[in-house]
Protein backbone atom coordinates (compact mmCIF):
# COMPACT_ATOMS: atom_id res chain seq x y z
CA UNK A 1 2.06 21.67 4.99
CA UNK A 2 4.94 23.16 2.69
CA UNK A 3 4.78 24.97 -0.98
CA UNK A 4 6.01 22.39 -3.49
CA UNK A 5 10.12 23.19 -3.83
CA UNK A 6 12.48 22.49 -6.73
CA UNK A 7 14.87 19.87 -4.25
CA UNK A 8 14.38 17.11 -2.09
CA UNK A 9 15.79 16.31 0.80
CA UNK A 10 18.14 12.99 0.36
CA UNK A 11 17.38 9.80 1.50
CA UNK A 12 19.27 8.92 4.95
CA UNK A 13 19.07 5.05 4.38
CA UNK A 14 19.56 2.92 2.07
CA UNK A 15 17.42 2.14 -0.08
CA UNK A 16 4.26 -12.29 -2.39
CA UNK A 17 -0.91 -17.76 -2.63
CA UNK A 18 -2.63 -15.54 -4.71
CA UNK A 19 -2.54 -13.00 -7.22
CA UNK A 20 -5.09 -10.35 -7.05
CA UNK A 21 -4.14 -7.85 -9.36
CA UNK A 22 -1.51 -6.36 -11.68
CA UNK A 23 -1.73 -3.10 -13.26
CA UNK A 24 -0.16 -2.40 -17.06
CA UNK A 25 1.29 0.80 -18.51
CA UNK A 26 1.60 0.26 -22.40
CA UNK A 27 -0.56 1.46 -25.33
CA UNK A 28 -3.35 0.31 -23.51
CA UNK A 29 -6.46 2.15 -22.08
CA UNK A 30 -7.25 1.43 -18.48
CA UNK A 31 -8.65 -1.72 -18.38
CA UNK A 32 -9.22 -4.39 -15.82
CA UNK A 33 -9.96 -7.94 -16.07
CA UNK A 34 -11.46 -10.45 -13.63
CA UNK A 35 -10.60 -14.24 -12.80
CA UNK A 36 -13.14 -15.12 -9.79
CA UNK A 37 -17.00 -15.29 -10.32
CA UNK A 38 -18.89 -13.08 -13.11
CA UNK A 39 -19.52 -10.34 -10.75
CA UNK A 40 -19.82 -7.35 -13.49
CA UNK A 41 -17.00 -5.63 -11.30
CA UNK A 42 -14.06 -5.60 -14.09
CA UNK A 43 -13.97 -4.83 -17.71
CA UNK A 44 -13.31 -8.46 -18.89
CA UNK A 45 -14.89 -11.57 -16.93
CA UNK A 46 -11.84 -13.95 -18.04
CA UNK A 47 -14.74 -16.32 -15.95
CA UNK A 48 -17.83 -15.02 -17.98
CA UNK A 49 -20.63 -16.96 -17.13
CA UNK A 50 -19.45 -18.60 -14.21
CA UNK A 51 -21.62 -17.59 -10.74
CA UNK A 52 -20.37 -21.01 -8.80
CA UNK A 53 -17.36 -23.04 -8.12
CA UNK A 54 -16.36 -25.15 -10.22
CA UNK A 55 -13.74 -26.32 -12.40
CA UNK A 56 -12.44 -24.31 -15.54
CA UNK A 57 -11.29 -25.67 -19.01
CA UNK A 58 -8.90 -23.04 -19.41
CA UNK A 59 -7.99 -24.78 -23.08
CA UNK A 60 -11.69 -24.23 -23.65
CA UNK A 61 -11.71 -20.67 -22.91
CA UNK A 62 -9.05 -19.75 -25.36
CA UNK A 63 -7.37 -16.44 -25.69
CA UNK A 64 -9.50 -13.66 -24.60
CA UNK A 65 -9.59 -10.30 -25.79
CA UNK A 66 -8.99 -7.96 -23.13
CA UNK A 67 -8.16 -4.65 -25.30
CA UNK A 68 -8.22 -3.82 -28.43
CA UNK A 69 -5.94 -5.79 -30.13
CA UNK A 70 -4.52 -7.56 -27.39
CA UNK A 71 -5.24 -11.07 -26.55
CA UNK A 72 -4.61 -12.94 -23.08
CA UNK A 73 -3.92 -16.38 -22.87
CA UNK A 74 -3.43 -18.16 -19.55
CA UNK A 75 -1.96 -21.78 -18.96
CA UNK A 76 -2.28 -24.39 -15.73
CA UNK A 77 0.17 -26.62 -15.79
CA UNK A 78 1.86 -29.65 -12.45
CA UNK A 79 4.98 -29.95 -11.34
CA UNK A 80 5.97 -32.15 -14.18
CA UNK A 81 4.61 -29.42 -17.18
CA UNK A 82 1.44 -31.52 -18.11
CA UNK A 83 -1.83 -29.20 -18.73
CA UNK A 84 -4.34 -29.62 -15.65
CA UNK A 85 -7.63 -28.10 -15.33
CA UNK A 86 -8.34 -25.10 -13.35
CA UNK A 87 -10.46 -24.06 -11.26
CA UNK A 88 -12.92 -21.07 -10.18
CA UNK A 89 -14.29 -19.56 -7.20
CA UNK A 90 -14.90 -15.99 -5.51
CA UNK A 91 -11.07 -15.89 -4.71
CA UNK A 92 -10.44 -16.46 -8.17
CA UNK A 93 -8.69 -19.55 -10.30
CA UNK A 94 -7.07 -22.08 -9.31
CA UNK A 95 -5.82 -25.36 -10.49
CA UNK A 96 -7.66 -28.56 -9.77
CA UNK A 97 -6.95 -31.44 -7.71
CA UNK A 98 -3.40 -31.55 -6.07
CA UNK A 99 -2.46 -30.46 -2.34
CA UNK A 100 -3.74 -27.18 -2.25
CA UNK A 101 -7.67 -28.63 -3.29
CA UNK A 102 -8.23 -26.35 -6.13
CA UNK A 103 -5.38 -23.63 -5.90
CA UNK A 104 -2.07 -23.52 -7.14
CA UNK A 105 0.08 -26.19 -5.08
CA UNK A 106 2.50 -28.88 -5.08
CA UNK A 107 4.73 -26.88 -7.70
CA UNK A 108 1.85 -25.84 -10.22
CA UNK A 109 2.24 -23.07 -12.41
CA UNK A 110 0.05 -20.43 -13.96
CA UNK A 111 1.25 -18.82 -16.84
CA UNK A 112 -0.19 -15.72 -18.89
CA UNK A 113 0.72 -14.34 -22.15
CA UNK A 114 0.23 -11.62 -24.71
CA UNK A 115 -0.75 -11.77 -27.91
CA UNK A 116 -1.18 -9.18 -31.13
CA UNK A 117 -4.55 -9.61 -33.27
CA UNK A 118 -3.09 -7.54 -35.28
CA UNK A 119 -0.07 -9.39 -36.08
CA UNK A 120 -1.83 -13.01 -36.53
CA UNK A 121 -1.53 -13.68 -33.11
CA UNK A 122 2.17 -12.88 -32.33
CA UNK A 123 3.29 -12.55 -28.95
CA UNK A 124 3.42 -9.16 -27.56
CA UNK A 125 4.48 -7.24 -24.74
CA UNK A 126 2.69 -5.14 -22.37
CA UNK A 127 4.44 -2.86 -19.36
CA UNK A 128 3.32 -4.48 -15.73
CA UNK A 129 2.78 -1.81 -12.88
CA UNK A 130 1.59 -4.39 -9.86
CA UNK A 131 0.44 -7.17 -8.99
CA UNK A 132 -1.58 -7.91 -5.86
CA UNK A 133 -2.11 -11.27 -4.04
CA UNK A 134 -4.47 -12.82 -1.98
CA UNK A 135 -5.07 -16.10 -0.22
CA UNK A 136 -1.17 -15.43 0.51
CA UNK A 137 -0.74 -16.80 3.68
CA UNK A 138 0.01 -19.95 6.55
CA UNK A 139 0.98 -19.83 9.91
CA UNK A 140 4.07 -22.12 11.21
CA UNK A 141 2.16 -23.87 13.32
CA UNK A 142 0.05 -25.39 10.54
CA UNK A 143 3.43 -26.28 9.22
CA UNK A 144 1.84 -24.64 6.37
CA UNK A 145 3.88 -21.58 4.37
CA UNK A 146 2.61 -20.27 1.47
CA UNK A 147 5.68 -19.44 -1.31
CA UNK A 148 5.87 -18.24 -5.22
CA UNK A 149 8.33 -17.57 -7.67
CA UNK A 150 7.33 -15.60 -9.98
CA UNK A 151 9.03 -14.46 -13.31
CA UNK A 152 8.49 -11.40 -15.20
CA UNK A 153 10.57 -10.12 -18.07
CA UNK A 154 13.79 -8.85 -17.80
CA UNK A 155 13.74 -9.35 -13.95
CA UNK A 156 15.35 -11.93 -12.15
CA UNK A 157 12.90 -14.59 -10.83
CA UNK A 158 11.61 -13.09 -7.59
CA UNK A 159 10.81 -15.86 -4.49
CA UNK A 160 8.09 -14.47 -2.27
CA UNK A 161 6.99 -15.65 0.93
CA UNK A 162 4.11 -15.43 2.89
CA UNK A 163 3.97 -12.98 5.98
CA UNK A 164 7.04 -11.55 4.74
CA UNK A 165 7.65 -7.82 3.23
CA UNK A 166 10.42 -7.28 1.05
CA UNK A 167 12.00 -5.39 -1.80
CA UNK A 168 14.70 -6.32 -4.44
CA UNK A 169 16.35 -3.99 -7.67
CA UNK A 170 13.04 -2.71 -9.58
CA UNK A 171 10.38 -4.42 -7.48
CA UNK A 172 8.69 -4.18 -3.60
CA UNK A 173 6.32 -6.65 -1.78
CA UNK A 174 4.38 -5.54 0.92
CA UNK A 175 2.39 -8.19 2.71
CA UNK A 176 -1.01 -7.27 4.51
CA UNK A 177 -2.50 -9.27 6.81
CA UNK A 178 0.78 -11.13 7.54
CA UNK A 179 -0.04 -14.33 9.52
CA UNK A 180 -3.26 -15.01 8.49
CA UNK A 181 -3.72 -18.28 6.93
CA UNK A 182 -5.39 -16.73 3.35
CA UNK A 183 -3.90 -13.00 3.71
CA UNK A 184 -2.83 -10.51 0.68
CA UNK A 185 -0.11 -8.54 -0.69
CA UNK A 186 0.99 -6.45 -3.24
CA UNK A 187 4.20 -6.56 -5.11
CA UNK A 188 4.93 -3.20 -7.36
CA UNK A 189 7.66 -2.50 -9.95
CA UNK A 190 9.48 0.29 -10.51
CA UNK A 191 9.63 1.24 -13.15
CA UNK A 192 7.22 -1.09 -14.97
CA UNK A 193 8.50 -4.38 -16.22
CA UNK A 194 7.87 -5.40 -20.36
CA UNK A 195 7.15 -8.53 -20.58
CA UNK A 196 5.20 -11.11 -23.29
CA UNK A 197 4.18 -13.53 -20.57
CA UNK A 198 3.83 -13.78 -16.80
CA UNK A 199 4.87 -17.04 -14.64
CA UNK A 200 3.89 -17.93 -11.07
CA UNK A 201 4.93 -20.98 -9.34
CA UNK A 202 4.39 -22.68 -6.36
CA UNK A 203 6.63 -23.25 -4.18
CA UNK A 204 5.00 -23.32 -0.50
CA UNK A 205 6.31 -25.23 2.47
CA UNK A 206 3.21 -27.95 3.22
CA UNK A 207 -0.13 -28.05 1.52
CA UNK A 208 0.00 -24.38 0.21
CA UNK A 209 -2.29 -22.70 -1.85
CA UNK A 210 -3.03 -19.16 -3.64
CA UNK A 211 -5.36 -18.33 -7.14
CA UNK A 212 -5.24 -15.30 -9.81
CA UNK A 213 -8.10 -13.20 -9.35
CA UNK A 214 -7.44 -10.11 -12.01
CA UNK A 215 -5.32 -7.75 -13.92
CA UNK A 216 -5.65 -4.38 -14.44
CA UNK A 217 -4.03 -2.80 -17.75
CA UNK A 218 -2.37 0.61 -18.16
CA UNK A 219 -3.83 2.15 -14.35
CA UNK A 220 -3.79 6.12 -14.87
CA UNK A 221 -0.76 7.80 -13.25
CA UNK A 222 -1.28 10.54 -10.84
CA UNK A 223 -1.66 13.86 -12.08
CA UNK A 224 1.45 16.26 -11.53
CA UNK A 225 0.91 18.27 -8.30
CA UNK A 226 0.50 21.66 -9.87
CA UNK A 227 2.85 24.80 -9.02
CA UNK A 228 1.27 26.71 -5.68
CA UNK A 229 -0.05 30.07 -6.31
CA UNK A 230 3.01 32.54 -5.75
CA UNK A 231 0.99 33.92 -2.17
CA UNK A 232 0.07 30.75 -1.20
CA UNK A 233 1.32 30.57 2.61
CA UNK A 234 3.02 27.46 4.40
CA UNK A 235 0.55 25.97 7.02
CA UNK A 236 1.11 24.74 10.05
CA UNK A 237 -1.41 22.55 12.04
CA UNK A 238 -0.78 21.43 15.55
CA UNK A 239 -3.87 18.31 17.27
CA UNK A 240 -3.23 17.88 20.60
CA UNK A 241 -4.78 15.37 22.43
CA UNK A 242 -6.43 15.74 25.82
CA UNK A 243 -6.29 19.19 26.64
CA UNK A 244 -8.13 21.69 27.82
CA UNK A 245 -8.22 24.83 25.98
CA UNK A 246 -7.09 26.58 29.66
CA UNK A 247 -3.96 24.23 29.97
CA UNK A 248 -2.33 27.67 27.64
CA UNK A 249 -1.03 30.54 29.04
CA UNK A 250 -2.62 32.65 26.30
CA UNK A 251 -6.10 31.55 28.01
CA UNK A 252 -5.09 32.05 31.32
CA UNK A 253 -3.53 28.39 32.19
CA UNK A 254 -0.58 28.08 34.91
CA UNK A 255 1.15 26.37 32.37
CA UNK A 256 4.23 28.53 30.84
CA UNK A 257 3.82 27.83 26.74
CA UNK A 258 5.50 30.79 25.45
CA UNK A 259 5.97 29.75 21.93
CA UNK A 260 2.21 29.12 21.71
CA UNK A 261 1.43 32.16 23.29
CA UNK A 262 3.17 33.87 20.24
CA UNK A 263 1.47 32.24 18.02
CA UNK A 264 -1.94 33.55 19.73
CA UNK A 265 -0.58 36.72 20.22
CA UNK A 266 0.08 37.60 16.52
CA UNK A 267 -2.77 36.04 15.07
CA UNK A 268 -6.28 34.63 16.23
CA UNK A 269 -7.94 33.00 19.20
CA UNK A 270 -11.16 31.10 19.04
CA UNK A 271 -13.93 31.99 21.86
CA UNK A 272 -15.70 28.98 20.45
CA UNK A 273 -14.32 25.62 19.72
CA UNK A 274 -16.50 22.11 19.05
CA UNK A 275 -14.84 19.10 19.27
CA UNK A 276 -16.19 15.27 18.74
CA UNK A 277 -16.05 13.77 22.38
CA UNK A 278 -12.19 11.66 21.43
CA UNK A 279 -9.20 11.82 19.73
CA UNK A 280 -10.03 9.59 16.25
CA UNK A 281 -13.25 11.16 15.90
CA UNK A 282 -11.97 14.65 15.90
CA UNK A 283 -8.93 13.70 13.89
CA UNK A 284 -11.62 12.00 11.30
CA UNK A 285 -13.62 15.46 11.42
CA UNK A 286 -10.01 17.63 11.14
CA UNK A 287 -8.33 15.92 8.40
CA UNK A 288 -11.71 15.54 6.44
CA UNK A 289 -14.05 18.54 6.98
CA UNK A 290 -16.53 16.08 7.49
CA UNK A 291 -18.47 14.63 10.81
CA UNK A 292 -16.78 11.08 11.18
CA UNK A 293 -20.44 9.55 10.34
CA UNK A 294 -20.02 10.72 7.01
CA UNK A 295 -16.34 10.17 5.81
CA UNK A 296 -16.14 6.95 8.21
CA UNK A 297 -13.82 7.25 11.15
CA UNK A 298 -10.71 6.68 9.48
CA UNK A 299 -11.46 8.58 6.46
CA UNK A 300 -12.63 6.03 4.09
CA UNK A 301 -14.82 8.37 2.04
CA UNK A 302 -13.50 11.63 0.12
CA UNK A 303 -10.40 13.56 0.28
CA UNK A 304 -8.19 14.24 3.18
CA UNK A 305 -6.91 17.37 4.14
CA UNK A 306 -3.16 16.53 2.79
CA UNK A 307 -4.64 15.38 -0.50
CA UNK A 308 -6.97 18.45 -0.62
CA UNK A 309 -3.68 20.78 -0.06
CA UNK A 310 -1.64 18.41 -2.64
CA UNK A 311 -3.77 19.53 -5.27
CA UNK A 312 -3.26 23.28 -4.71
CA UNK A 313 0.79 22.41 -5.09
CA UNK A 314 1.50 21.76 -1.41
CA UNK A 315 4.23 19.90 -0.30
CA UNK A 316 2.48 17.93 3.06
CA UNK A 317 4.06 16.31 6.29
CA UNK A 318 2.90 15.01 9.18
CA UNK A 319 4.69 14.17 12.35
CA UNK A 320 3.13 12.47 15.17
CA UNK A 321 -0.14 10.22 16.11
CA UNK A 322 -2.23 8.95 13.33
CA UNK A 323 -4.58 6.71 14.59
CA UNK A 324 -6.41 7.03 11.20
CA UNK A 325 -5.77 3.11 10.14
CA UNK A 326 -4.48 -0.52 10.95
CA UNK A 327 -2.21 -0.69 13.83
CA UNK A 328 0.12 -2.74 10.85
CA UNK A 329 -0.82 -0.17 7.95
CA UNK A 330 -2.35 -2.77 5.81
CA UNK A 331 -5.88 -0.81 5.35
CA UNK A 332 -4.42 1.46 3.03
CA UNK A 333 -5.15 4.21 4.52
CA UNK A 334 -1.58 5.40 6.69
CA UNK A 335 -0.84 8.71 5.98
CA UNK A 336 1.29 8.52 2.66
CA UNK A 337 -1.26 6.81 1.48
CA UNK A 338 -3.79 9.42 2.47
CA UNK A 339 -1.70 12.11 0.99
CA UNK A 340 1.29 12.69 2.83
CA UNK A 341 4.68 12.92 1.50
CA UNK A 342 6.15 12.06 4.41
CA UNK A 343 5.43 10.72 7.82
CA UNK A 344 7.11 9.67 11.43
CA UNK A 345 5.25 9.00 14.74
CA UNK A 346 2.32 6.20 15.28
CA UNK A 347 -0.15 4.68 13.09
CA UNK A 348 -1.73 3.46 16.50
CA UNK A 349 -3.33 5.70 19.19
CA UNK A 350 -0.91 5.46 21.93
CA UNK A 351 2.88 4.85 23.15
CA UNK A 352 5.60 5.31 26.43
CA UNK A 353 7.65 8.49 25.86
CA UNK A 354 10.87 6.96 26.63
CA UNK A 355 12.75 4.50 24.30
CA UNK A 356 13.22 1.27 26.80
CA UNK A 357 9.61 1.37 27.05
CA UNK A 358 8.70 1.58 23.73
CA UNK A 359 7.68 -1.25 21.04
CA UNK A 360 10.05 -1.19 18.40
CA UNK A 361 7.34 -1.71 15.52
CA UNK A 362 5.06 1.10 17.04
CA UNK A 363 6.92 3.90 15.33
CA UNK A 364 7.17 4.61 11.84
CA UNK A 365 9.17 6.27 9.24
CA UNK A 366 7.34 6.82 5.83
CA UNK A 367 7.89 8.26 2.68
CA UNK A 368 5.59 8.72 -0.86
CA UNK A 369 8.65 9.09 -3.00
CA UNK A 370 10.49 5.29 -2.88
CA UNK A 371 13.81 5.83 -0.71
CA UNK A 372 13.64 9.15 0.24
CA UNK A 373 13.76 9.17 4.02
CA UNK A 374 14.47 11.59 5.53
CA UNK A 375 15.29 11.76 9.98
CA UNK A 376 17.36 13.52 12.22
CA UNK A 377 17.90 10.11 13.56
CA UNK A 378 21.13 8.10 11.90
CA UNK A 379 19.75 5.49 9.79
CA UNK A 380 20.94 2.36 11.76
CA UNK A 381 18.08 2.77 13.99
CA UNK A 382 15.37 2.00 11.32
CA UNK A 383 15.08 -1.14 9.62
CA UNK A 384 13.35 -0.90 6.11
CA UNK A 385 10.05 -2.42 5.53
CA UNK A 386 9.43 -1.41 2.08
CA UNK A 387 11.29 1.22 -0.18
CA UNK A 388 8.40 3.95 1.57
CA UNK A 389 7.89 2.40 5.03
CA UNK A 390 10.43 1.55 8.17
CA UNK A 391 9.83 1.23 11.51
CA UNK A 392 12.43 2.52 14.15
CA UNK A 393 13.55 -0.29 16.09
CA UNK A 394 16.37 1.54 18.24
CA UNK A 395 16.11 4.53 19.31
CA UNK A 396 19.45 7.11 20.16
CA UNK A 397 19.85 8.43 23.93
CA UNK A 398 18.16 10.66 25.45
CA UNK A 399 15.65 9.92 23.24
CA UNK A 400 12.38 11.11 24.09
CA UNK A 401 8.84 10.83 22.26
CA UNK A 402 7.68 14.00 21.95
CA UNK A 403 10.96 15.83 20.95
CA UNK A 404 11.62 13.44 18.57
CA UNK A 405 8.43 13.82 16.48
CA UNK A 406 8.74 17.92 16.15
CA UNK A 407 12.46 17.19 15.70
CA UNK A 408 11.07 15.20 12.50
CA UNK A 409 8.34 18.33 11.74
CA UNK A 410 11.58 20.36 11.54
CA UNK A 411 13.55 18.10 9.61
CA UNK A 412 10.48 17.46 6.83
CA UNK A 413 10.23 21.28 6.24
């Protein structure tokens, strides 16, 4: 962990069917709105009433009010432009009939705009954020590919594909889930995009499919990390796994550590230490305070450490093993997500030393702050998932595991 600093290092390299979700910065309070069942989890139930598929006169439903003053209208229409009907279930709304039996398929479109009350029923803008999707998906040997193209604004239209992260000027997909046949995603714009209406089209490769399942207005930005009290210290903390508390020479191990020694020397040494039994359940218990029963074994519940240490101004890194979340990252819970600024090891629990012998998407280079990676390594030997994620997929000679990841510790601070 570091104090919060004035400068940041530069970036090194250079720097999606269904829709789930998109989140809107305007005049707007937070608000969300729903498109699958009635559930009672959003604001606004653009389905209200509805507990059971079925289909959905959308021309029937009208414009709905989902702020103050601020109407939402949303349109099915085929290939050809003629109105169809759509259609709801717990995934959300789709269109009915076609290919894709009930979802957006065979070059349908949904369409969404914004409207002013005040005004008469104007059109309006509001400021999108993100937009997630689900039921994104198809695997090639279904012959099946789910695709959209989506237009937003100012933006050029933006072709997404199934299974497939990527980024373009002002906006980043990440897929989740990538190969399952009804997977998710998320695309995000930065900064937000103004726009009056919203159009997603198919486009998929076979029967293809996807439905809008919510949008969520205006979503609170973070707070600013506060300024670190002026005797706040830097902190250091160093899990290793599977050793024994002898294997030091400052407890009498054969081993020559004399860095660590140092360290033991000038400050404290523990006659008592507890640990829980293996590495993820002690890492759960270390970067939560918690027991793992209690904050889940990843960390699902309440704050990590680096988002505790965030709040008292602290710049955070981590270099290393996670093990804290999906193999892929798609849990949301890696560790920029859980607070980090910036991160380089494995999200998995496990890896060779020694670059021949290493899988090329095992190790990962992360950053919270969109293009700002930072390594000791030249950038060539990472290839860019996201605008905050890459994977090393090369490695330089003489590379070797454990060097590398407190040659990134150094290179963070």
């Amino acid at each position: 962990m570091k104090r919060s600093e004035s400068t940041r290092p530069t970036s090194p390299l250079a720097a999606a069917a269904v829709l789930v979700a998109i989140t809107c910065a305007n005049s707007l309070s937070a608000r969300t709105v729903g498109f699958d069942f009635d559930d009672g989890q959003t604001d606004v139930e653009f389905a209200e009433g509805i507990t059971a598929v079925g289909d959905y006169d959308l021309d029937a439903r009208g414009r709905v009010e989902v702020e103050a003053g601020i109407w939402l209208e949303v349109t099915a229409t085929d290939a050809d432009g003629d109105p169809v009907t759509g259609h709801v279930n717990d995934a959300g709304l789709g269109v009915v009939g076609g290919a894709g039996a009930n979802q957006l398929s065979a070059g349908e479109s949904l369409t969404l705009r914004y409207f002013d009350a005040e005004t008469g029923g104007q059109p309006t803008s509001v400021e999108i954020d993100r937009i997630a999707l689900g039921n994104f998906g198809g695997t090639a040997a279904s012959g099946t590919q789910d695709a959209l193209t989506l237009t937003a604004g100012s933006l050029d239209p933006i072709a997404l594909d199934a299974n497939t992260s990527t980024f373009g000027a002002g906006w980043t997909y990440t897929q989740f889930e990538a190969g399952a046949a009804q997977g998710r995603g998320e695309l995000t714009f930065s900064p937000p995009v103004s726009l009056d209406r919203l159009v997603l089209t198919d486009t998929s490769s076979g029967v293809g499919g996807s439905r809008l399942q919510g949008i969520a207005f205006n979503e609170p930005a973070a707070p600013p990390r506060p300024d670190p009290h002026p005797d706040a210290p830097n902190v250091v903390f160093i899990i290793a796994d599977d050793m024994g508390y002898s294997d030091l020479g400052c407890y009498g191990g054969e081993i020559d550590t004399p860095e660590l020694d140092q360290l033991a020397d000038e400050g404290i040494r523990f006659r008592q230490f507890y640990n829980n039994a293996k590495c993820e359940t002690t890492r759960s218990a270390l970067m939560s305070g918690l027991y793992h029963g209690r904050c889940g074994l990843r960390v699902e519940r309440g704050a990590s450490l680096a988002e505790a240490m965030r709040r008292g101004g602290y710049r955070t890194y981590a270099s290393g093993k996670w093990h804290l979340c999906d193999p892929a990252g798609g849990d949301g819970l890696t560790p920029v997500d859980r607070g980090f600024d910036r991160f380089y090891g494995l999200y998995t629990g496990a890896s060779n030393y020694f670059a021949g012998q290493i899988d090329p998407h095992r190790v990962f280079l992360d950053t919270a702050e969109p293009g700002a990676f930072v390594s000791p390594h030249d950038a060539s030997h990472f290839t860019l998932d996201s605008p905050t994620r890459s994977r090393q997929t090369s490695f330089p000679a003489g590379y070797y595991m454990t060097d590398a990841i407190a040659d990134h510790a150094c290179a963070f601070i």
